[in-house]
PDB file of N, CA and C in Angstrom:
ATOM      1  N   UNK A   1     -36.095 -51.497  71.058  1.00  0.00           N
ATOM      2  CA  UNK A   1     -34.716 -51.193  70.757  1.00  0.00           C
ATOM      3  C   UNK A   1     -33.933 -52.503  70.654  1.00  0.00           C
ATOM      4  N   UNK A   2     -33.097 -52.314  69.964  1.00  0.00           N
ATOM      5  CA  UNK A   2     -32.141 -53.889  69.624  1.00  0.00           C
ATOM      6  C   UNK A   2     -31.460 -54.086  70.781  1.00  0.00           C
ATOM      7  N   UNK A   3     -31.292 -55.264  70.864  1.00  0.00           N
ATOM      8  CA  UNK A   3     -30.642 -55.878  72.437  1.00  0.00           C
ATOM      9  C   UNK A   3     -29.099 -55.509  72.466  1.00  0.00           C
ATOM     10  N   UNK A   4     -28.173 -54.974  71.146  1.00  0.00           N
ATOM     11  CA  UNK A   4     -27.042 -55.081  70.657  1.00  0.00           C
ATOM     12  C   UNK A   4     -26.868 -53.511  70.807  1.00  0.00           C
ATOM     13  N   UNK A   5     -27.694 -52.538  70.691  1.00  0.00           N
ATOM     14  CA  UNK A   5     -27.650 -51.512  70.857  1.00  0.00           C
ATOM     15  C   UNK A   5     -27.786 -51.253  72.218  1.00  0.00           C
ATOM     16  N   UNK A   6     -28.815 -51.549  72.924  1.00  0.00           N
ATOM     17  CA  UNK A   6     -29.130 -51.294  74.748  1.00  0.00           C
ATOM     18  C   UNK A   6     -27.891 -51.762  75.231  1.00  0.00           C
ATOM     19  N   UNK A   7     -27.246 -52.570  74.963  1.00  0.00           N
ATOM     20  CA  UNK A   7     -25.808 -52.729  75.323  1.00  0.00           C
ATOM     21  C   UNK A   7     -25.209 -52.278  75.424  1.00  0.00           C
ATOM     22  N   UNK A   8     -24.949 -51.852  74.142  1.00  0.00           N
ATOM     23  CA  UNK A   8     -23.660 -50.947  74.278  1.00  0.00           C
ATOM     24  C   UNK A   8     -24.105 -49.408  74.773  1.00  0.00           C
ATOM     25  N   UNK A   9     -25.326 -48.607  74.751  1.00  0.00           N
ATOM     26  CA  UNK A   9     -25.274 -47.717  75.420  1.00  0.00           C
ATOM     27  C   UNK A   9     -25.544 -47.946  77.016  1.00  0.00           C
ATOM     28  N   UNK A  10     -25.947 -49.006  77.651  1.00  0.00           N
ATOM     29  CA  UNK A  10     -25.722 -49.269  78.957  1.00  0.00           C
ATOM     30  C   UNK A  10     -23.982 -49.751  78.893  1.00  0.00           C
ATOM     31  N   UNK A  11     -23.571 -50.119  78.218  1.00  0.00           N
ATOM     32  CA  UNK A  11     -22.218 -50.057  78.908  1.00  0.00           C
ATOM     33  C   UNK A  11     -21.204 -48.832  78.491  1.00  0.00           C
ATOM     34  N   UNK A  12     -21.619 -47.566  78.198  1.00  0.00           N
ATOM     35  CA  UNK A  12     -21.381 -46.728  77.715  1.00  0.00           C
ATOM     36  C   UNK A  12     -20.638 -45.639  79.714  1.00  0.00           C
ATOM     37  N   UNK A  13     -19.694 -44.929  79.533  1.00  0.00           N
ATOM     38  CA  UNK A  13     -19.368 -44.225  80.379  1.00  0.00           C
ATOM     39  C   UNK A  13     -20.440 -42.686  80.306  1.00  0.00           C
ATOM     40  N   UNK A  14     -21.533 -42.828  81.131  1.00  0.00           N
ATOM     41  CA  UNK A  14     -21.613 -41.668  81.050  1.00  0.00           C
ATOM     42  C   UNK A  14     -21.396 -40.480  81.536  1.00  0.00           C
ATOM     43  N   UNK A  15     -21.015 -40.171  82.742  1.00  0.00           N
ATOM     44  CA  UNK A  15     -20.524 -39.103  82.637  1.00  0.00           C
ATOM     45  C   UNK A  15     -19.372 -38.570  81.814  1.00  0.00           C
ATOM     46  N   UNK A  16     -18.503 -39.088  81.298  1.00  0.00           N
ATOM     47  CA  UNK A  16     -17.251 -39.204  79.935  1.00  0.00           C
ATOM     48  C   UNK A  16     -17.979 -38.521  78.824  1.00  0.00           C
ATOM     49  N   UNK A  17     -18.958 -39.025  78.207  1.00  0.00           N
ATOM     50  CA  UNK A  17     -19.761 -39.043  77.693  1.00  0.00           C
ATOM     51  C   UNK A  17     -20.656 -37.906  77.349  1.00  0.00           C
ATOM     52  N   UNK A  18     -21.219 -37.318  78.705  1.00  0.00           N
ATOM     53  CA  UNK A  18     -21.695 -36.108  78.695  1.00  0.00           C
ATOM     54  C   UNK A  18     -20.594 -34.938  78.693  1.00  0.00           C
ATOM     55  N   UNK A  19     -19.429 -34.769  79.479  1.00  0.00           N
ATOM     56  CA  UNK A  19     -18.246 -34.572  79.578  1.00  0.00           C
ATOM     57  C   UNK A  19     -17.675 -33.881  77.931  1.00  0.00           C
ATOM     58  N   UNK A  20     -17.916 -35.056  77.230  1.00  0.00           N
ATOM     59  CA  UNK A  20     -17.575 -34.839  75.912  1.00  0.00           C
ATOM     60  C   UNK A  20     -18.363 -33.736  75.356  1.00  0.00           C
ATOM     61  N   UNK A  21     -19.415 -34.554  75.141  1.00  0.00           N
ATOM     62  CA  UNK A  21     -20.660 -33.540  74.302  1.00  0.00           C
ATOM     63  C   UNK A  21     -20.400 -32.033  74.868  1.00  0.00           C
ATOM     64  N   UNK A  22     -20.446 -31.564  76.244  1.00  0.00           N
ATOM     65  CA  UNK A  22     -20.160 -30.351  76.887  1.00  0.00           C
ATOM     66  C   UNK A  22     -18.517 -29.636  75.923  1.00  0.00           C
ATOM     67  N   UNK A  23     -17.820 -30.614  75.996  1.00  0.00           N
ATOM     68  CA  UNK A  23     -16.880 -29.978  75.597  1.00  0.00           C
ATOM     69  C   UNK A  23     -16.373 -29.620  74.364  1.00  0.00           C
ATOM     70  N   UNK A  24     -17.142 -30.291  73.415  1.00  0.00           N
ATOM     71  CA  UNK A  24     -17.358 -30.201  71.806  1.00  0.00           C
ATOM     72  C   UNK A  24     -18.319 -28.815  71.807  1.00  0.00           C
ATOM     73  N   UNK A  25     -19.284 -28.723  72.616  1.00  0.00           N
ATOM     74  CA  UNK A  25     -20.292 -27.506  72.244  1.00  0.00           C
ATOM     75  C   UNK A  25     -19.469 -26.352  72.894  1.00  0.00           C
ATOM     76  N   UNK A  26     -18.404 -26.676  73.876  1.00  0.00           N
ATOM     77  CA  UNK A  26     -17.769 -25.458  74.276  1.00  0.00           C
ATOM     78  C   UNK A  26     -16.612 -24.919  73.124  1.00  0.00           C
ATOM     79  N   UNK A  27     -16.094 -25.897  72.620  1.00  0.00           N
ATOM     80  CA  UNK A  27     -15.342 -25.615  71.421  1.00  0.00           C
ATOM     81  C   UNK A  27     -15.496 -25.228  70.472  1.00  0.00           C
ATOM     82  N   UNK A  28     -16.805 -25.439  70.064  1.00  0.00           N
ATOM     83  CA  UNK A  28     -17.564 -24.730  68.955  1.00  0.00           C
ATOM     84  C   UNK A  28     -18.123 -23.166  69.207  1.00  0.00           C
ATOM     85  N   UNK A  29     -18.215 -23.123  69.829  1.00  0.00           N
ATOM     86  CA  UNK A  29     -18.508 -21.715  70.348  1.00  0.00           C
ATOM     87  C   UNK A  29     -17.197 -20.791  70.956  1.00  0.00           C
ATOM     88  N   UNK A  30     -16.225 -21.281  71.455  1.00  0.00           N
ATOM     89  CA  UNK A  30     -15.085 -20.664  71.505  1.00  0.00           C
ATOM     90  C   UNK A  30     -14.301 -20.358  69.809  1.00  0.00           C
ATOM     91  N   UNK A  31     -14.605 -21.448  69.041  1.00  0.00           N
ATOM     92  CA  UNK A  31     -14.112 -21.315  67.656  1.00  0.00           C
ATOM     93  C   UNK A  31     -14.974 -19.852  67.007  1.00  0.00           C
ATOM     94  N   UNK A  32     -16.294 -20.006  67.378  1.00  0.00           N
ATOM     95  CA  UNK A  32     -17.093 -18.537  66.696  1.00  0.00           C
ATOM     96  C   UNK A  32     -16.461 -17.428  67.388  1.00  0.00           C
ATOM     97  N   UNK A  33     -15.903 -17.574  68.932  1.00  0.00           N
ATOM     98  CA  UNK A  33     -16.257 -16.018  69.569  1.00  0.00           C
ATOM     99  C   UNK A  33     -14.482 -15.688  68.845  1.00  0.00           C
ATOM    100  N   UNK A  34     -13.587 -16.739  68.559  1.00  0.00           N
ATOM    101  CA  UNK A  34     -12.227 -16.674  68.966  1.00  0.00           C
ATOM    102  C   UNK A  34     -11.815 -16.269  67.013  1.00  0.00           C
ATOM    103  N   UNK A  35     -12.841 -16.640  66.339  1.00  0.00           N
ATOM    104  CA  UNK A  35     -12.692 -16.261  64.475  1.00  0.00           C
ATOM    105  C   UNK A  35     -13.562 -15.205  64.534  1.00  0.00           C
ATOM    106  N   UNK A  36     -14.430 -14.447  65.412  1.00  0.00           N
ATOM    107  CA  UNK A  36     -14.795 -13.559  64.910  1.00  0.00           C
ATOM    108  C   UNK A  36     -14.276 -11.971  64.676  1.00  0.00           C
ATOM    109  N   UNK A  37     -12.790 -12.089  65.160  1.00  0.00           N
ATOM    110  CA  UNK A  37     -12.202 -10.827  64.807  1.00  0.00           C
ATOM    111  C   UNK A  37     -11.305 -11.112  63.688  1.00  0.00           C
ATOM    112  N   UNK A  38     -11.423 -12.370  63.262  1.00  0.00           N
ATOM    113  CA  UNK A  38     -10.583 -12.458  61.855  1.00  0.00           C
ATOM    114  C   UNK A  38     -11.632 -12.320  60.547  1.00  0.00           C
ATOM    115  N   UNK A  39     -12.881 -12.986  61.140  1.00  0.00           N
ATOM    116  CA  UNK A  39     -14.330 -12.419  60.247  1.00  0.00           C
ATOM    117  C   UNK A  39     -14.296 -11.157  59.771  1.00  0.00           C
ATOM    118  N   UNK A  40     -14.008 -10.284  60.352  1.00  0.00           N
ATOM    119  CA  UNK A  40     -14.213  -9.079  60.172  1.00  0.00           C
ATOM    120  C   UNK A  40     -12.740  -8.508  59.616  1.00  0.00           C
ATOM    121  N   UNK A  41     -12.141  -8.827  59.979  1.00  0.00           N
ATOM    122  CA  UNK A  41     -10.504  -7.987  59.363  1.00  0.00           C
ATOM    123  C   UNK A  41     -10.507  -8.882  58.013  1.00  0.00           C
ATOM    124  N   UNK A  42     -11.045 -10.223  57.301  1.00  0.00           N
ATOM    125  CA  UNK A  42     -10.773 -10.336  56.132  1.00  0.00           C
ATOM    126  C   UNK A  42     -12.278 -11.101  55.953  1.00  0.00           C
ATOM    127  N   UNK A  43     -11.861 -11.591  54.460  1.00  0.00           N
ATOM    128  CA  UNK A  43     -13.704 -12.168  53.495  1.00  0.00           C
ATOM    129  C   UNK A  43     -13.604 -13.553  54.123  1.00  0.00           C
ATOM    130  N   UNK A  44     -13.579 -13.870  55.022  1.00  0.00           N
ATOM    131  CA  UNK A  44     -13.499 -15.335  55.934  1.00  0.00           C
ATOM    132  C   UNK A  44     -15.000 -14.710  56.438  1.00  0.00           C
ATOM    133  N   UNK A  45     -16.514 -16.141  55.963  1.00  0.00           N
ATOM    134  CA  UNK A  45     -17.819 -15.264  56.871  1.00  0.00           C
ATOM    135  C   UNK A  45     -17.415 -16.454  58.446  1.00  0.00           C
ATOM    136  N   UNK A  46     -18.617 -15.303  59.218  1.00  0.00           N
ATOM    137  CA  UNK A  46     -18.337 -15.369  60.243  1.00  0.00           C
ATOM    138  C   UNK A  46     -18.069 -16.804  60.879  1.00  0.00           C
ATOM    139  N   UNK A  47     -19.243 -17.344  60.267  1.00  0.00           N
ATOM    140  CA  UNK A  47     -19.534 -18.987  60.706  1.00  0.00           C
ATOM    141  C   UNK A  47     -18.099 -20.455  59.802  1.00  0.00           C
ATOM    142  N   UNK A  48     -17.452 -19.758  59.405  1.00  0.00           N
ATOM    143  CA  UNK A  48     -16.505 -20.283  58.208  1.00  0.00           C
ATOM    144  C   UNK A  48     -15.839 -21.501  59.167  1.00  0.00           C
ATOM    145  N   UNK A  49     -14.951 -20.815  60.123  1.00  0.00           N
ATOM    146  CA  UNK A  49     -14.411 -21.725  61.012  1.00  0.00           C
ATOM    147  C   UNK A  49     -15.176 -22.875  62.264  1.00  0.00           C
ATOM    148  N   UNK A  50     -16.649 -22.387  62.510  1.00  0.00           N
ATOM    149  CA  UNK A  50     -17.595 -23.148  63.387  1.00  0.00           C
ATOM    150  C   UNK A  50     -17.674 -24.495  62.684  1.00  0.00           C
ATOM    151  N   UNK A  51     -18.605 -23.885  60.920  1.00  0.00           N
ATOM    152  CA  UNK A  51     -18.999 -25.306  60.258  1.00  0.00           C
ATOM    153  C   UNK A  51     -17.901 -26.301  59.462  1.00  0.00           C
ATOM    154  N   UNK A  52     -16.706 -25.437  59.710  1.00  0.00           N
ATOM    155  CA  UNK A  52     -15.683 -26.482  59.008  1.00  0.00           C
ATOM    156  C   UNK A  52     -15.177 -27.350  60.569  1.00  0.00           C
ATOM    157  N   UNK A  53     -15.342 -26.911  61.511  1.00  0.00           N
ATOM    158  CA  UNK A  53     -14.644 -27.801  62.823  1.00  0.00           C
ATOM    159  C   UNK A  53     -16.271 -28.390  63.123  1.00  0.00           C
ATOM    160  N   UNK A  54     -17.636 -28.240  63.056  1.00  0.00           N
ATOM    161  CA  UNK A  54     -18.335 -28.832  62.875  1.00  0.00           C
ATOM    162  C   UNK A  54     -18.462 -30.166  62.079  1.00  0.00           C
ATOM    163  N   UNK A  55     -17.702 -30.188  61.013  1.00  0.00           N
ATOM    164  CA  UNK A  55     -18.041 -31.230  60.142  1.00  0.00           C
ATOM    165  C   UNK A  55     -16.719 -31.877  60.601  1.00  0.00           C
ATOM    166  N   UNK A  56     -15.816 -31.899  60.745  1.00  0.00           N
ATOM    167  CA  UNK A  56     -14.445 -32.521  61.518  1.00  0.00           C
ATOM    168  C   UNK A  56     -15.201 -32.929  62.702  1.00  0.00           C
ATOM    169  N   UNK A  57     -15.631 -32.537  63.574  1.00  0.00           N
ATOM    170  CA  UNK A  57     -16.749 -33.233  64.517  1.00  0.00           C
ATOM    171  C   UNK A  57     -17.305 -34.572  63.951  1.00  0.00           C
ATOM    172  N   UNK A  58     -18.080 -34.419  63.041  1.00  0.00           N
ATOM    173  CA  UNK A  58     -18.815 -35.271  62.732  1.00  0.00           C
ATOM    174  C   UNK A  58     -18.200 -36.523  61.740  1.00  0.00           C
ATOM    175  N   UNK A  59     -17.134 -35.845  60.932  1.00  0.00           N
ATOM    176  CA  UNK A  59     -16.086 -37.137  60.639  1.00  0.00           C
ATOM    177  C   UNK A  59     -15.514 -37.805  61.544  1.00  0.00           C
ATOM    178  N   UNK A  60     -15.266 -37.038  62.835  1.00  0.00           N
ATOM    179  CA  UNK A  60     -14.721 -37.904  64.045  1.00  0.00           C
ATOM    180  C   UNK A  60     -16.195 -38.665  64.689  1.00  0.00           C
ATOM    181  N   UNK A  61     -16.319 -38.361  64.806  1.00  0.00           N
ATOM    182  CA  UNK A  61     -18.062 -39.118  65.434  1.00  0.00           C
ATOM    183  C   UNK A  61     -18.303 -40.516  64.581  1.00  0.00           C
ATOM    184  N   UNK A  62     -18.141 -40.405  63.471  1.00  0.00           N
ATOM    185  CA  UNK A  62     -18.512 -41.753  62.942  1.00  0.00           C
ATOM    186  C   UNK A  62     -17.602 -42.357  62.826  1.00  0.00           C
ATOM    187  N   UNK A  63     -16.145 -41.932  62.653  1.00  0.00           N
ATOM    188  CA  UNK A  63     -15.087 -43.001  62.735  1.00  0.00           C
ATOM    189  C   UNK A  63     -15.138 -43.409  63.970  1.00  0.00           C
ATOM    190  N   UNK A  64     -15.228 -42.676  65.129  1.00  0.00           N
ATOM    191  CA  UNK A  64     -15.549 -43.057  66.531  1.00  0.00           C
ATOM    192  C   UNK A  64     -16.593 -44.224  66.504  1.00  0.00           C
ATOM    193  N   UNK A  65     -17.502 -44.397  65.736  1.00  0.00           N
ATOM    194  CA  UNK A  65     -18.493 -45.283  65.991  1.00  0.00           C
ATOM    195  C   UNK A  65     -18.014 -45.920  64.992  1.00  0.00           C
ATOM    196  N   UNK A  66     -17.536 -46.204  64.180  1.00  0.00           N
ATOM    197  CA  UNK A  66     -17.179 -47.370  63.609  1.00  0.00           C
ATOM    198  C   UNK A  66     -15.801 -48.306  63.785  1.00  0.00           C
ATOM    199  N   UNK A  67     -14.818 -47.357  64.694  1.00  0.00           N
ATOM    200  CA  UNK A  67     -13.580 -48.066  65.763  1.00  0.00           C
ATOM    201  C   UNK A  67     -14.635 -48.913  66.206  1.00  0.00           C
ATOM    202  N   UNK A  68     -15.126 -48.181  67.424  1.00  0.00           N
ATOM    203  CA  UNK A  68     -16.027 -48.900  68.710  1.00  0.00           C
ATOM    204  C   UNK A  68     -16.928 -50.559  68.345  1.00  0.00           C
ATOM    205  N   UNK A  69     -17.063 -50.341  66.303  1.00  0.00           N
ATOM    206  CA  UNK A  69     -18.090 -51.414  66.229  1.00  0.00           C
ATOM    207  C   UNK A  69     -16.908 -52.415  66.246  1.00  0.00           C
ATOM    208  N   UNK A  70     -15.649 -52.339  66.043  1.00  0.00           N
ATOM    209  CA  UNK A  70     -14.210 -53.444  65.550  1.00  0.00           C
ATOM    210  C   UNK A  70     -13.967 -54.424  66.636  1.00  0.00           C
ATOM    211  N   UNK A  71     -13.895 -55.447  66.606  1.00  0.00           N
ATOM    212  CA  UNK A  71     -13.401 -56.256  68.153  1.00  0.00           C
ATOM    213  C   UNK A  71     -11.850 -55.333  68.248  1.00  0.00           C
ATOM    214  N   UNK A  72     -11.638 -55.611  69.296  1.00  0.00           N
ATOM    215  CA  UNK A  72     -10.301 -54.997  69.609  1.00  0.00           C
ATOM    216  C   UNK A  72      -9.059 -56.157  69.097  1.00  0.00           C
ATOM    217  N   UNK A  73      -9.637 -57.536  68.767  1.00  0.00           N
ATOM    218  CA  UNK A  73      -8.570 -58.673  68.862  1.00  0.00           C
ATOM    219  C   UNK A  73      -8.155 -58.232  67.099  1.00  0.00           C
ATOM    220  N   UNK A  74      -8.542 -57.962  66.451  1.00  0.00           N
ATOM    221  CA  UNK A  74      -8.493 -56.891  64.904  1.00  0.00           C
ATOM    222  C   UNK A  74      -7.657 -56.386  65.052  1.00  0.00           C
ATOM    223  N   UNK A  75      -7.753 -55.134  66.243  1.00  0.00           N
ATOM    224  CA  UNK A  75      -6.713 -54.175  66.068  1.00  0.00           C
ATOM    225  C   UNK A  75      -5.065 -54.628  65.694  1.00  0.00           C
ATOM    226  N   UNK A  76      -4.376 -55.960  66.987  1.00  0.00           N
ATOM    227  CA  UNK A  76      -2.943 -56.020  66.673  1.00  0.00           C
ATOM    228  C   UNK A  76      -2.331 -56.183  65.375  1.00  0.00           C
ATOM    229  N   UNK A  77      -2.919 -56.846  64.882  1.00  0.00           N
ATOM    230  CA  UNK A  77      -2.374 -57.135  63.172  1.00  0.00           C
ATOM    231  C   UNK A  77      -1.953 -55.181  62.990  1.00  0.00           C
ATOM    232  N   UNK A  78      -2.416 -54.740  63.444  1.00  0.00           N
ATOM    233  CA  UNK A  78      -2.700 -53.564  62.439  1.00  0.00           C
ATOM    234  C   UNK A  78      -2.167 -52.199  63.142  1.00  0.00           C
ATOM    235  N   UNK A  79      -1.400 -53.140  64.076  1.00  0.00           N
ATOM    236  CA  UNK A  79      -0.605 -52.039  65.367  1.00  0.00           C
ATOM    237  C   UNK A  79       0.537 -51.757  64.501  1.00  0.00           C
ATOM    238  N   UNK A  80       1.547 -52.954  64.014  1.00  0.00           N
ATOM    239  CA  UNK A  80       2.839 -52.343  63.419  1.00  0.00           C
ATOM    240  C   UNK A  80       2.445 -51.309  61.987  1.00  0.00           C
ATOM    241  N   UNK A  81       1.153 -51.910  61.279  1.00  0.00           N
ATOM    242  CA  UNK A  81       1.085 -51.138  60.023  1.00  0.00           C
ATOM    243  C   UNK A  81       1.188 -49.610  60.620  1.00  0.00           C
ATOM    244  N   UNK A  82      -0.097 -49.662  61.484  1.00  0.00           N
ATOM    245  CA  UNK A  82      -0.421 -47.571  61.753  1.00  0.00           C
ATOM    246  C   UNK A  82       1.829 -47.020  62.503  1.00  0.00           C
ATOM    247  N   UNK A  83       1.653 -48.213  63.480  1.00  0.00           N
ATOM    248  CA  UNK A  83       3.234 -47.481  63.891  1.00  0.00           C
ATOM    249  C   UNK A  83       4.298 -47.193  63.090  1.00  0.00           C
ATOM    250  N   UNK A  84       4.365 -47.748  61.712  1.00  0.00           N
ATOM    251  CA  UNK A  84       5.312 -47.637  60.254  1.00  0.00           C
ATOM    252  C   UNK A  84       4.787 -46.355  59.706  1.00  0.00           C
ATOM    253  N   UNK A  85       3.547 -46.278  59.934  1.00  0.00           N
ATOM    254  CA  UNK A  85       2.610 -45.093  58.663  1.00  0.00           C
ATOM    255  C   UNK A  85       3.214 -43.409  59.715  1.00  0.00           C
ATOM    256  N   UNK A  86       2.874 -43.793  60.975  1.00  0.00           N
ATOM    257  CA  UNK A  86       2.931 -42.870  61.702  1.00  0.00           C
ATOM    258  C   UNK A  86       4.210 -42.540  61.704  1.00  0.00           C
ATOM    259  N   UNK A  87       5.401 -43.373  61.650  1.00  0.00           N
ATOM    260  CA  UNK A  87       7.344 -42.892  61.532  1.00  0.00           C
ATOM    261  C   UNK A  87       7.548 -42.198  60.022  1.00  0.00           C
ATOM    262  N   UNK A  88       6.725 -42.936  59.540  1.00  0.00           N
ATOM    263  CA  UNK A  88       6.885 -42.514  57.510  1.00  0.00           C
ATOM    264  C   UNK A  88       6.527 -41.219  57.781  1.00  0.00           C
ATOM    265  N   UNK A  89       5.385 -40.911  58.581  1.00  0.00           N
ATOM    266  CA  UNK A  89       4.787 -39.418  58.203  1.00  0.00           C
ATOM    267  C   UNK A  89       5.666 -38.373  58.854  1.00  0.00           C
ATOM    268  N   UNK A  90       5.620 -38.626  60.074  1.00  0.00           N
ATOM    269  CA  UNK A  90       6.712 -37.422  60.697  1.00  0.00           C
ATOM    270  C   UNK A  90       8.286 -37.440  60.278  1.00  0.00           C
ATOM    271  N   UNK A  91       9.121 -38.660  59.299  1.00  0.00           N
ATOM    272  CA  UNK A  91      10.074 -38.589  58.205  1.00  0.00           C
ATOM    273  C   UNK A  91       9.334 -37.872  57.116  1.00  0.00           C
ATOM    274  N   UNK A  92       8.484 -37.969  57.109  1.00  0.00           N
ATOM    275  CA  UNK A  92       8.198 -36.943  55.575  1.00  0.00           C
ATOM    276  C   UNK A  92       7.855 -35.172  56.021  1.00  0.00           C
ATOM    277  N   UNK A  93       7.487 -35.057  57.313  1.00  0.00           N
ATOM    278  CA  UNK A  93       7.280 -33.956  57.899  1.00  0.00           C
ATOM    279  C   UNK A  93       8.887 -33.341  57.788  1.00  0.00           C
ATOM    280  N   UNK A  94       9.466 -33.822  58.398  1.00  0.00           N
ATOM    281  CA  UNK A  94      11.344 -33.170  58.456  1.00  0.00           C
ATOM    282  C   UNK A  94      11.561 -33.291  57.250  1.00  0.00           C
ATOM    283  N   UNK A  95      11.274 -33.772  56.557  1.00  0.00           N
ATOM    284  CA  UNK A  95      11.850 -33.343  54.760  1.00  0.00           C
ATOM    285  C   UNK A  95      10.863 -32.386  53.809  1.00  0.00           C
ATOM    286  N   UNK A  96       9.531 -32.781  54.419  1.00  0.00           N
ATOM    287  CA  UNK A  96       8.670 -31.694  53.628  1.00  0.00           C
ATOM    288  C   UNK A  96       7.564 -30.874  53.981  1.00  0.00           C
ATOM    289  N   UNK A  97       7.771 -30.962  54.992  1.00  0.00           N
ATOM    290  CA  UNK A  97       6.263 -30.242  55.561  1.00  0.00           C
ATOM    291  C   UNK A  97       6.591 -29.006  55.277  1.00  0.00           C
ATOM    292  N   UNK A  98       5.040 -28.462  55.759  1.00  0.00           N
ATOM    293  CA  UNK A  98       4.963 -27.497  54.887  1.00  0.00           C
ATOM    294  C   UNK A  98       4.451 -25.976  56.299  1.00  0.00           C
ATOM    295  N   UNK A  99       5.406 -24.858  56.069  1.00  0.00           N
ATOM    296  CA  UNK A  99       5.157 -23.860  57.206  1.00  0.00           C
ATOM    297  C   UNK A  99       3.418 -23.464  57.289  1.00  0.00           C
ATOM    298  N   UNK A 100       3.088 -23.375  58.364  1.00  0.00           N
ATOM    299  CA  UNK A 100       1.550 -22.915  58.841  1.00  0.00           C
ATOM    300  C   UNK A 100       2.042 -22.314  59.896  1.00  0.00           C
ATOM    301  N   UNK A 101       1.673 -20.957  60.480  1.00  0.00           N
ATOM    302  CA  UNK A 101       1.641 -19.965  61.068  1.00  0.00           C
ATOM    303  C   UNK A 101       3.071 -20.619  62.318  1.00  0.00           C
ATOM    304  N   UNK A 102       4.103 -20.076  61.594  1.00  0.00           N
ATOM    305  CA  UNK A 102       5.168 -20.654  62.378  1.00  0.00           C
ATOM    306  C   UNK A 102       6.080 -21.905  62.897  1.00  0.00           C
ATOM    307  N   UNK A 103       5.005 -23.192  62.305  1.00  0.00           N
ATOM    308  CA  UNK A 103       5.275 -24.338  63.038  1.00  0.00           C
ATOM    309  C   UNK A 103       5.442 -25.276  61.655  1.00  0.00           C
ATOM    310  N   UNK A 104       6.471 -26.070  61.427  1.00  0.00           N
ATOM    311  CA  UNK A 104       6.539 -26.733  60.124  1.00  0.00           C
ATOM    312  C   UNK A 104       6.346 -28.224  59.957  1.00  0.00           C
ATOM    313  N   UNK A 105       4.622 -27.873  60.608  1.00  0.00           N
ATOM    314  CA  UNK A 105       4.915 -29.929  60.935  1.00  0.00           C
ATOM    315  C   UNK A 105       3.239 -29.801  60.268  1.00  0.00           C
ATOM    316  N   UNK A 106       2.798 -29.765  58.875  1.00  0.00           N
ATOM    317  CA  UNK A 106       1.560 -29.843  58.408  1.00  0.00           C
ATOM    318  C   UNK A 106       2.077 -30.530  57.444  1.00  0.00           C
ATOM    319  N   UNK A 107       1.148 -31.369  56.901  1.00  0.00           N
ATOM    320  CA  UNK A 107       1.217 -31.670  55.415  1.00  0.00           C
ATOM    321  C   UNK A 107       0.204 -31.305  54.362  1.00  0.00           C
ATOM    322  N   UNK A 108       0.115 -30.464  53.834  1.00  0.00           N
ATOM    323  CA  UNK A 108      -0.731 -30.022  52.593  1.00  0.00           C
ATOM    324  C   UNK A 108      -1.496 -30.774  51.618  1.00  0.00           C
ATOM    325  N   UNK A 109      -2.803 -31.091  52.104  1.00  0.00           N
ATOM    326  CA  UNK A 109      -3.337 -31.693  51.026  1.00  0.00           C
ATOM    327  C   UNK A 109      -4.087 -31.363  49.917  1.00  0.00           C
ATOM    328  N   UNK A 110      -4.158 -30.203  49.753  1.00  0.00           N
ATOM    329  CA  UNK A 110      -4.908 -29.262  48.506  1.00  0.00           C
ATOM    330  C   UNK A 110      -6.162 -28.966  49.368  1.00  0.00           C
ATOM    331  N   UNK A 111      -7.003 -29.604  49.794  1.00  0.00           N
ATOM    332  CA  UNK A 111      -8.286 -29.291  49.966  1.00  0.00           C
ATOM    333  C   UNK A 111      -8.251 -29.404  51.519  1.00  0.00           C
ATOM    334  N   UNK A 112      -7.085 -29.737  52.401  1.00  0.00           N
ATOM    335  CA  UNK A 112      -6.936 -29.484  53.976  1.00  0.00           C
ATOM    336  C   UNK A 112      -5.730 -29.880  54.210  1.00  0.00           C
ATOM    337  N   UNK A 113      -5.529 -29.553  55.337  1.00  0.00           N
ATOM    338  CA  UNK A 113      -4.089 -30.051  55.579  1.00  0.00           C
ATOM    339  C   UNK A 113      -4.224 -30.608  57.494  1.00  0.00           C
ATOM    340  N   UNK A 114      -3.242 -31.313  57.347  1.00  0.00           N
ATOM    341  CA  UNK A 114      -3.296 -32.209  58.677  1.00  0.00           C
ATOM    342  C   UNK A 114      -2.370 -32.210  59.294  1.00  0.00           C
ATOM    343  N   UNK A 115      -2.067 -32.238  60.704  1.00  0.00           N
ATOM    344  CA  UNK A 115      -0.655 -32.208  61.470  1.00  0.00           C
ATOM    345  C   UNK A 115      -0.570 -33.316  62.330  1.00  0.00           C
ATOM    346  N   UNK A 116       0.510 -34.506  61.295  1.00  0.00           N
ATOM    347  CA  UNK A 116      -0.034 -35.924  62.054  1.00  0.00           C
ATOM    348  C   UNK A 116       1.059 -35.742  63.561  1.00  0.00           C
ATOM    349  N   UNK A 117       2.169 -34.756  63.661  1.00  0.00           N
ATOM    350  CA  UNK A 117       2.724 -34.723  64.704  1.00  0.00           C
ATOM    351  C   UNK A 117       2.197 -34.090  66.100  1.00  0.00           C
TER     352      UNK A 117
END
């Protein structure tokens, strides 16, 4: 095994770690038991909501591992950009967001929508 890898999973938190994994597989399975009475009252199949928060899993998983590969001394440059992006978005939320089951803080992107607030 690479010396660069044994590293970083020895300096890895594990119980956090396991913690996680437990709680991603509990979520995924609360997502099946908790969509399966909407499965059935409309053409949504059963597994619809598991493998779409499945794959959001796994987009988070690798951005997770590719933060983690960044030195952290990277990040400041790039503190005021995200803190500008993040005021722009929730100003564009109060002028345009868009209603989802009561709450008007989504933004619509055709193919998903995201709630940066």
């Amino acid at each position: 095994m690479d010396l660069r890898l044994k590293r970083f999973i020895g300096d890895m938190d594990k119980p956090l770690l396991f913690a996680t994994i437990f709680l991603f597989i509990f979520g995924l399975l609360n997502i099946v038991t908790a969509s399966s009475s909407e499965a059935v009252t409309s053409a949504v199949p059963l597994y619809y909501y598991f493998y779409r928060h499945l794959a959001m899993l796994a987009v988070g998983l690798f951005l997770t591992i590719v933060v983690l590969n960044i030195r952290t001394k990277k990040y400041k440059p790039l503190a005021l950009i995200g803190y500008v992006v993040v005021i722009m978005l929730l100003g564009y939320l109060s002028l345009y967001g868009t209603d989802h089951r009561g709450s008007r803080n989504w933004i619509d992107l055709g193919f998903t929508q995201i709630q940066p607030s």
